[in-house]
Protein backbone atom coordinates (compact mmCIF):
# COMPACT_ATOMS: atom_id res chain seq x y z
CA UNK A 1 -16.49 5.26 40.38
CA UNK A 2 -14.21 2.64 42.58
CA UNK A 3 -11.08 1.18 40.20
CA UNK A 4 -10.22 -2.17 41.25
CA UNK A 5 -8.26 -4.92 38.90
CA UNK A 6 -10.57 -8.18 38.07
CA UNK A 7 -9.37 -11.59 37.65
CA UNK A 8 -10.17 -10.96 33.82
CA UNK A 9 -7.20 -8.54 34.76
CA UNK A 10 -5.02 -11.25 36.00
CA UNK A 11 -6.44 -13.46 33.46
CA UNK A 12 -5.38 -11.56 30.35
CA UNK A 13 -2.01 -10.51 32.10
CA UNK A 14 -1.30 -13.69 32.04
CA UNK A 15 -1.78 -14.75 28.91
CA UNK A 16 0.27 -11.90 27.54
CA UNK A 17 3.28 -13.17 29.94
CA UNK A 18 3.40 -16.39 28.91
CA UNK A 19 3.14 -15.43 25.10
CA UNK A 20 6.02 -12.85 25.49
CA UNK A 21 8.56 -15.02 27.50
CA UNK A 22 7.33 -17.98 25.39
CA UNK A 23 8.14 -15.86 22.35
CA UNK A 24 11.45 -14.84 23.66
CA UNK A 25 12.15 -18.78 24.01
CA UNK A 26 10.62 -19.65 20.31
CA UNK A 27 12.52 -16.91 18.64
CA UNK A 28 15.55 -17.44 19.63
CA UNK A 29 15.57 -20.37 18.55
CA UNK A 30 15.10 -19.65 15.38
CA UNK A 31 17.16 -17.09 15.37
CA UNK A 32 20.27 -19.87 15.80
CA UNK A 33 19.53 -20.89 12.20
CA UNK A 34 21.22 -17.31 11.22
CA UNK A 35 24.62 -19.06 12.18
CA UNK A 36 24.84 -20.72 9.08
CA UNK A 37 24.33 -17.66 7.06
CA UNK A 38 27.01 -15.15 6.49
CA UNK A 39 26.89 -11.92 7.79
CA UNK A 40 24.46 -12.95 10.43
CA UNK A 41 24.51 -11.10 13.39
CA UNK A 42 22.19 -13.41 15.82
CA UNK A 43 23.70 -12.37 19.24
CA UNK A 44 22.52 -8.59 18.66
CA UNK A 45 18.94 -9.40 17.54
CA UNK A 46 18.55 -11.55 20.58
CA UNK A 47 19.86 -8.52 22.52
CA UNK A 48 17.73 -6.34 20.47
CA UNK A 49 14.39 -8.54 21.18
CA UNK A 50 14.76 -9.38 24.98
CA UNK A 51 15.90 -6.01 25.68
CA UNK A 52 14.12 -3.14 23.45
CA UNK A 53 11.00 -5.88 23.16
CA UNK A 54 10.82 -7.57 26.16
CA UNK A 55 12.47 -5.38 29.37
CA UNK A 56 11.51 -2.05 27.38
CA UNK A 57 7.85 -3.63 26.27
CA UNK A 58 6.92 -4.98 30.03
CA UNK A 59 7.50 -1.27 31.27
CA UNK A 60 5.56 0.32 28.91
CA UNK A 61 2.72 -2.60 29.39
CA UNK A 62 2.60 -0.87 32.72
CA UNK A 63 2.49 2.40 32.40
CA UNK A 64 -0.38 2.19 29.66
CA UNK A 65 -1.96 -0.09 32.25
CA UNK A 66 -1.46 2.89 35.03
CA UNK A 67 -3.07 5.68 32.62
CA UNK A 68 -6.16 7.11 32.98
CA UNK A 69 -9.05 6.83 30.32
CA UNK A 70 -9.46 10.44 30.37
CA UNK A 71 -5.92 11.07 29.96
CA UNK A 72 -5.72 8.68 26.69
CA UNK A 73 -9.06 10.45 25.58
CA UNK A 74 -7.34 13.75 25.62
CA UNK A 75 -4.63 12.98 23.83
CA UNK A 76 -5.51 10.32 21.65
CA UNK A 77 -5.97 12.42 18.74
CA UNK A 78 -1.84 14.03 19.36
CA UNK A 79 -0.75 10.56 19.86
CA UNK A 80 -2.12 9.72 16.38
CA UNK A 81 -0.55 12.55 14.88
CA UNK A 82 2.86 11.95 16.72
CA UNK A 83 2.51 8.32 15.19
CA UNK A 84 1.34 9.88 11.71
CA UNK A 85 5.09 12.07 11.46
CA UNK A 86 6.92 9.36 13.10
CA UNK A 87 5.85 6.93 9.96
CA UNK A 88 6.50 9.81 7.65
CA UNK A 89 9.99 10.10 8.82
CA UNK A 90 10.69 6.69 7.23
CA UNK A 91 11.37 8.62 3.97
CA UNK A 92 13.99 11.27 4.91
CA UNK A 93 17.51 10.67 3.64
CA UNK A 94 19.75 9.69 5.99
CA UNK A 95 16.89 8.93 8.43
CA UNK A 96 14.90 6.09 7.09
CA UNK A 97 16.22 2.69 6.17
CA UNK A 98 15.43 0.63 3.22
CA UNK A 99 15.64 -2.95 2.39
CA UNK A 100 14.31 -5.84 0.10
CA UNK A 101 12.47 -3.31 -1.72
CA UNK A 102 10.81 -1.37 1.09
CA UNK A 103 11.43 1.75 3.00
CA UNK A 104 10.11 0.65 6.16
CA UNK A 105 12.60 1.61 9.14
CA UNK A 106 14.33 4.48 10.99
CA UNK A 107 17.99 3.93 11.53
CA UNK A 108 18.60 5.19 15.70
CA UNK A 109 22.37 4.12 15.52
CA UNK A 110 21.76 1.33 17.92
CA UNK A 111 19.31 -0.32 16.51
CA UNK A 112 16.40 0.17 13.92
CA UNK A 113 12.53 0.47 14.56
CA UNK A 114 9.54 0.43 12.31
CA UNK A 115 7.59 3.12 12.88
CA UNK A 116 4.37 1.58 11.74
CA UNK A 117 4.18 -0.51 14.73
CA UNK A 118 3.50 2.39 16.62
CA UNK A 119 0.99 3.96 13.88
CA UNK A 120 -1.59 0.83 14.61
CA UNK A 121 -1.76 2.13 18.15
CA UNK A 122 -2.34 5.79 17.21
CA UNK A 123 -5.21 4.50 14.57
CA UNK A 124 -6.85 2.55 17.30
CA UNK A 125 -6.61 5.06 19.69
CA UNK A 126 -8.20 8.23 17.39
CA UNK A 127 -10.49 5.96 15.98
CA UNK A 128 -11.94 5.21 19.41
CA UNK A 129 -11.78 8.62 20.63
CA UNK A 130 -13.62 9.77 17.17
CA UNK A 131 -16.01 7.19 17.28
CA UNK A 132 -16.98 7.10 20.86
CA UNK A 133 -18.01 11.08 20.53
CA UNK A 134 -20.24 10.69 17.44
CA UNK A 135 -21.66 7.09 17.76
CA UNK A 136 -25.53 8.83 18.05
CA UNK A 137 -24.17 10.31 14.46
CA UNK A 138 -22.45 8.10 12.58
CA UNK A 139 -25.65 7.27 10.80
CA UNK A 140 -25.04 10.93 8.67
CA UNK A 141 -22.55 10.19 6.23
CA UNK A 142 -20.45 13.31 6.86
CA UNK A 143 -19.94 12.92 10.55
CA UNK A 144 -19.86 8.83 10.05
CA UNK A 145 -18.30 7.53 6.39
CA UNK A 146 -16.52 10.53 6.15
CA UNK A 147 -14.35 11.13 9.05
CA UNK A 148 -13.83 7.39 9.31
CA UNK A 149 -12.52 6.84 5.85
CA UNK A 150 -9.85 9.92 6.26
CA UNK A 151 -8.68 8.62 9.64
CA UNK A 152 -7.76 5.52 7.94
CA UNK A 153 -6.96 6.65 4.90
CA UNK A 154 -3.88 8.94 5.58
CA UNK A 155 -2.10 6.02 7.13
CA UNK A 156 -2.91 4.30 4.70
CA UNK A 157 -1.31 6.03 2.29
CA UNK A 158 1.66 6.10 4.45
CA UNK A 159 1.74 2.50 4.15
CA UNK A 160 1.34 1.85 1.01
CA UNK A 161 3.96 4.57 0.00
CA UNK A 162 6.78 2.66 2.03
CA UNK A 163 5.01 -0.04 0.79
CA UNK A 164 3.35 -1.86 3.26
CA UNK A 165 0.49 -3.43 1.96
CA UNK A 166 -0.12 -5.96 4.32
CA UNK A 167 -0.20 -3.83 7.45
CA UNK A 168 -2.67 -1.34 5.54
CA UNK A 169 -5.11 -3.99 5.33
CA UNK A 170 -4.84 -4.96 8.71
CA UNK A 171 -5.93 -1.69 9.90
CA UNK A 172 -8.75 -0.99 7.55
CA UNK A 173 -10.04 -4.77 8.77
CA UNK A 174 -9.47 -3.45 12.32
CA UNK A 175 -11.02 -0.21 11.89
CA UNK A 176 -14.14 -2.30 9.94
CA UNK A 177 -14.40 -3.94 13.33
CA UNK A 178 -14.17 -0.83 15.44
CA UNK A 179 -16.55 1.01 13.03
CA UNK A 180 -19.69 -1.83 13.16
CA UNK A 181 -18.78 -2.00 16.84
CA UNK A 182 -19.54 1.93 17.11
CA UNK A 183 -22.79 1.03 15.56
CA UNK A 184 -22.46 2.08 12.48
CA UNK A 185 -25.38 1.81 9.59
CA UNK A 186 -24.96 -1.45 7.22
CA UNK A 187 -25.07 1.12 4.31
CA UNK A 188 -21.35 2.28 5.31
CA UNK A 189 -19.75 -1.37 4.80
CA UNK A 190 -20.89 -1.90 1.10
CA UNK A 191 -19.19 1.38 0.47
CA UNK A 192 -16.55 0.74 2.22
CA UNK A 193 -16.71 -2.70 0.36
CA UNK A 194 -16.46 -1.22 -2.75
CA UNK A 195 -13.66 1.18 -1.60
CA UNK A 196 -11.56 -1.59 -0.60
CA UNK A 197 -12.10 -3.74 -3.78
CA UNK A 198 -11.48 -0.13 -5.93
CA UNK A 199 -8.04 -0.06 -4.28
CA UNK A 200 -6.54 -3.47 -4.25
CA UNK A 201 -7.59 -3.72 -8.07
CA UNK A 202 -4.72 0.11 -8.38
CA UNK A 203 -2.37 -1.70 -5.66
CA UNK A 204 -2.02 -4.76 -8.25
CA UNK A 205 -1.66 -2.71 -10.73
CA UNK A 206 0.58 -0.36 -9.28
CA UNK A 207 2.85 -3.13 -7.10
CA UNK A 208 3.04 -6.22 -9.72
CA UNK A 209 4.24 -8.66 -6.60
CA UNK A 210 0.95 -8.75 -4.75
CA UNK A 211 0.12 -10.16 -8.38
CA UNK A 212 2.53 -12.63 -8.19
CA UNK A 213 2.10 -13.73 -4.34
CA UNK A 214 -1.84 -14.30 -5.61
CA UNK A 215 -0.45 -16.76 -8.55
CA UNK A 216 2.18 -18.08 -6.13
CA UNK A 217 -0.85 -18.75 -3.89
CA UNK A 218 -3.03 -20.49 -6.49
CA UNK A 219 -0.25 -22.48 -8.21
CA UNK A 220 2.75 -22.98 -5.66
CA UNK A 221 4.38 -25.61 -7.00
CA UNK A 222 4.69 -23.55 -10.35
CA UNK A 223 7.86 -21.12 -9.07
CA UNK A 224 9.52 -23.61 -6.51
CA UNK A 225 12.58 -22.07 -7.45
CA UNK A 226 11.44 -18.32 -7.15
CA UNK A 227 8.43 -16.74 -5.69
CA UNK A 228 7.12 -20.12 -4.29
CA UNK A 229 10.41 -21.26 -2.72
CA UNK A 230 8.85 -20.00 1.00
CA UNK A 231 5.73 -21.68 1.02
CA UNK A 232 7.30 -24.67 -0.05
CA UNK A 233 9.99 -24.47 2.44
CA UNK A 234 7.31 -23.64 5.32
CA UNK A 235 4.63 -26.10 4.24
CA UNK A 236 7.95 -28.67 4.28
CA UNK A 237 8.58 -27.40 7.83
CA UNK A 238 5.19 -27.80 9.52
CA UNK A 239 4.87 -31.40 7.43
CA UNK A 240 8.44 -32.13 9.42
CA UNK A 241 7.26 -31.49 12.75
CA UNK A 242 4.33 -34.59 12.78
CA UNK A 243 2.49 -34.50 15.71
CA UNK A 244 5.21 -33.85 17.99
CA UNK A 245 7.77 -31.97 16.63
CA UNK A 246 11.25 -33.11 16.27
CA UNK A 247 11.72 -31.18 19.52
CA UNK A 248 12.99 -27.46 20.76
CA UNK A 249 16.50 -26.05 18.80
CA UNK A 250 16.32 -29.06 16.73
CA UNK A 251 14.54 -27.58 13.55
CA UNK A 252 16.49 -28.26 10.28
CA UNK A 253 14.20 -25.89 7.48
CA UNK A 254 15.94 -23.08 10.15
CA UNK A 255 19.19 -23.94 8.82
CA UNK A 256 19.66 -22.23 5.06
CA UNK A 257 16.85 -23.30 4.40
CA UNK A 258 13.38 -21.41 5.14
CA UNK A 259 13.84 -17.91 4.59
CA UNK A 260 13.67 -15.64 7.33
CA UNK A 261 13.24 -18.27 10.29
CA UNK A 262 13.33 -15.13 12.75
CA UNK A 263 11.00 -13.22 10.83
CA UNK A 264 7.80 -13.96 8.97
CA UNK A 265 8.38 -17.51 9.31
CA UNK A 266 9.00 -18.29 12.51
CA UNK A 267 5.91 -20.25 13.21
CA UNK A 268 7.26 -22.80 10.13
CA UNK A 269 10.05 -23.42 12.76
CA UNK A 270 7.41 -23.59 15.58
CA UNK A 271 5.70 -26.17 14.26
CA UNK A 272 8.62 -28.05 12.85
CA UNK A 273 9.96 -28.01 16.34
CA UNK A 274 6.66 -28.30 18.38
CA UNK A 275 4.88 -30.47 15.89
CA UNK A 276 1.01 -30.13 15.58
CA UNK A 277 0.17 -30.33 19.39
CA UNK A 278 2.51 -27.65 19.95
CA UNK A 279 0.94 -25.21 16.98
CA UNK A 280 -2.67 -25.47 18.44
CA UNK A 281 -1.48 -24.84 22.04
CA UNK A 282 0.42 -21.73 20.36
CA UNK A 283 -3.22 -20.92 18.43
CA UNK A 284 -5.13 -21.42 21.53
CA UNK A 285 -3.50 -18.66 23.31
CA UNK A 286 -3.99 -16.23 20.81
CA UNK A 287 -7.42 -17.26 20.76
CA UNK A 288 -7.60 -17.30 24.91
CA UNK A 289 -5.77 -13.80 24.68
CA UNK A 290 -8.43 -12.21 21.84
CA UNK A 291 -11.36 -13.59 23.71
CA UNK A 292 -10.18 -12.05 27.08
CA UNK A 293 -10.08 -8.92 25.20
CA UNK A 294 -12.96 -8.64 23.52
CA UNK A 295 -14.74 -9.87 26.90
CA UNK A 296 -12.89 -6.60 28.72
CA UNK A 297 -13.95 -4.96 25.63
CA UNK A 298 -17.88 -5.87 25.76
CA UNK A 299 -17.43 -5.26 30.04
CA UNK A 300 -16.41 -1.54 29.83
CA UNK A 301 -18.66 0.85 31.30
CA UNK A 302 -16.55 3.51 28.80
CA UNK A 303 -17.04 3.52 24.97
CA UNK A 304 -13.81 5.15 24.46
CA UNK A 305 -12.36 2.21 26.45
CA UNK A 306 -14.09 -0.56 25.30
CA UNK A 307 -13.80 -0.07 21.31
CA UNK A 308 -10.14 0.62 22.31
CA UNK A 309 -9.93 -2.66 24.16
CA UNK A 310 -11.91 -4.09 21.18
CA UNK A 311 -9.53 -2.47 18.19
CA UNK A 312 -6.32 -3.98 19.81
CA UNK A 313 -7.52 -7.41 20.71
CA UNK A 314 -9.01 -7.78 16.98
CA UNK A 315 -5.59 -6.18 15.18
CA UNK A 316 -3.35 -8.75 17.32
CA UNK A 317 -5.37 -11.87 17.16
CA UNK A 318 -5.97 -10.80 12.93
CA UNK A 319 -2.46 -10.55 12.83
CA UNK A 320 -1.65 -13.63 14.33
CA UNK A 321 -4.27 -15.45 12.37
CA UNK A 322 -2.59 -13.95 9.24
CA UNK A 323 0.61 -14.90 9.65
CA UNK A 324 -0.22 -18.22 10.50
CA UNK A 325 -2.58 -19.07 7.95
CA UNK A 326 0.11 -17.83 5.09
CA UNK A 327 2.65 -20.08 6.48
CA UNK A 328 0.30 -23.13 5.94
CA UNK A 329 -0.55 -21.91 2.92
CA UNK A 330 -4.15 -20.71 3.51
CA UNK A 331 -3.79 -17.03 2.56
CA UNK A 332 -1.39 -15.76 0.44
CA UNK A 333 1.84 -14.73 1.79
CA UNK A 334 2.16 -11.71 3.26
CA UNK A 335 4.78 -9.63 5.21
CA UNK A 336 3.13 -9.35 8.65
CA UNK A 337 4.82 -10.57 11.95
CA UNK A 338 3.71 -12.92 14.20
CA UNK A 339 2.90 -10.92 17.67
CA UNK A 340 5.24 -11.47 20.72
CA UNK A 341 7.35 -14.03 18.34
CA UNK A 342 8.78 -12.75 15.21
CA UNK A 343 12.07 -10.76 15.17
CA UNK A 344 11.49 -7.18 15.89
CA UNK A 345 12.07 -5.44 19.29
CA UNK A 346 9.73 -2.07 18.53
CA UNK A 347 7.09 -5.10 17.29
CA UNK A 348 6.87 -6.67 20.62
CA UNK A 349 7.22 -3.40 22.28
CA UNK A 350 4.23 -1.91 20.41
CA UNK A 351 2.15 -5.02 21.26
CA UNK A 352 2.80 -5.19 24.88
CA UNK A 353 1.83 -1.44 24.84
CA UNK A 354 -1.60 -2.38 23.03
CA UNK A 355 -1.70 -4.98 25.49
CA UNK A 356 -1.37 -2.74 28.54
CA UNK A 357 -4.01 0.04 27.36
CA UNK A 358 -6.34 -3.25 27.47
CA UNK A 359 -5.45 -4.87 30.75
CA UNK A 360 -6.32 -0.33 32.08
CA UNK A 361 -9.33 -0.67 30.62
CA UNK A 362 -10.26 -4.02 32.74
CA UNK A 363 -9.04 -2.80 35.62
CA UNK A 364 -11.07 0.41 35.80
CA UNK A 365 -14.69 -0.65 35.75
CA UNK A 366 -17.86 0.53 37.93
């Protein structure tokens, strides 16, 4: 077998640049509302994203791109347990950080990262390596269902322990993907179907604010004041920015306004800034960048590497799609970033990584 890179290669690596330095650009702009807060400390997350994201994220983009398939098949199921203690060590004292309600972070002095950004590689990456080895199988329920449900289900309960509700569902929907991809009989997905329905009904029960974000969804104009005070200050935003935008830095929702205009609702400042033209270019590239993927995905000669391609393309384009469609008020809201934009330097990291392990798939074919 030759290895030579494609233009798919070049293609995809492309799209991923201009996303990441275009991110860069978009958040830090919206990090500049933080000035008018107190206690703001916008300098160091800049710092924080261009360095521990960006610099730190473009080197590990090539190194994944550099390692072998047969190297990631070996260890892919030690990288998932690596990922599995790393998230676990969110909840020793002293260790793991909490805020707003969640223990979600590991304090490293300089900085803090979020372990489960990691985790969706090492669920991609088992889940590929598991499913690649028993695809002639996974019509028996014990080598198929089975195995499938406990890979995702000990993250899961990870997750949901911290609690992360949002990111748990991304995975099982990214897993769903990987799973029918695999081949996997029809019978499996109305269990699974049932699973899933089984366990939001004991997460609202258990968490009485992914109640609330439901009602918040289907009456937002009800809590204006309270639990609908971000979608009204993001649906204000994106209404601001016409067809135009009102232009780059000059976003006034940022501004004590829109709550966390770094963070989960940074495309509100997008669009108030880039207007409508600017949001679909920003959606087309996601959907340029998914497509590419799941192209490289359907092109690999290796099963291993193309439900791997095929996992990360699907959990960053879902994710995207997610975030987006709760800031318009589609979807309810939830707390998932949006890739390569939204404060977080281990976020952008983790994606560029994903992003790599695709662009090594591409560029090893027959």
């Amino acid at each position: 077998m030759t290895m030579k890179a494609h233009s798919g290669d070049r293609l995809f690596f492309i799209l991923v640049l201009i996303l990441a330095v275009g991110g860069i650009a978009i958040f830090s702009s919206a990090a500049l509302g933080l000035l008018a807060r107190q206690n703001a400390s916008v300098t160091r997350d800049i710092v924080d994203q261009v360095g521990l994201g960006l610099v730190l994220g473009i080197g590990a983009l090539l190194v994944a791109r550099a390692l072998p398939l047969a190297t990631l098949k070996r260890y892919a199921p030690w990288l998932y347990g690596l990922t599995l203690v790393f998230t676990a060590a969110v909840f020793i004292p002293g260790v793991g950080v909490s805020a707003l309600g969640a223990t979600r972070w590991i304090n490293v002095g300089f900085t803090t990262i979020q372990p489960a950004e990691f985790l969706k590689i090492g669920v991609v990456l088992m889940l590929a390596w598991y499913l690649a080895q028993s695809s002639r199988q996974l019509s028996d329920v014990r080598k198929g269902l089975l195995p499938f449900i406990g890979i995702i289900g000990v993250p899961a309960g990870l997750l949901l322990l911290q609690p992360n509700t949002s990111t748990t569902l991304l995975l099982v929907v990214t897993g769903g993907a990987m799973y029918f991809a695999a081949g996997a009989p029809w019978r499996d997905f109305g269990i699974l179907a049932a699973l899933i329905v089984i366990g939001l009904a004991a997460v609202v029960i258990m968490r009485p604010y992914v109640l609330t974000r439901f009602e918040t969804y289907l009456h937002p104009t009800a809590h204006s004041l309270s639990s609908g005070y971000q979608i009204q200050q993001s649906l204000i935003a994106v209404g601001s920015g016409g067809l135009l935008g009102r232009g780059f830095g000059q976003s006034v929702e940022k501004f004590n306004y829109l709550p966390e205009p770094d963070g989960d609702s940074v495309f509100a400042v997008f669009a108030e800034e880039w207007g409508f033209i600017g949001s679909c270019l920003l959606l087309l590239l996601f959907i340029g960048l998914a497509a590419r993927g799941i192209a490289i995905a359907g092109n690999s000669r290796d099963l291993f590497g193309g439900l791997m391609a095929l996992g990360f393309s699907v959990l960053i384009a879902i994710q995207a799609f997610i975030n987006i469609c709760a800031m318009v008020g589609i979807i309810p809201l939830t707390g998932l970033p949006l890739p390569f934009v939204s404060h977080g330097g281990s976020a952008l990291l983790a994606v560029l990584a994903m992003c790599g392990l695709i662009l090594g798939v591409s560029a090893r074919q027959k």
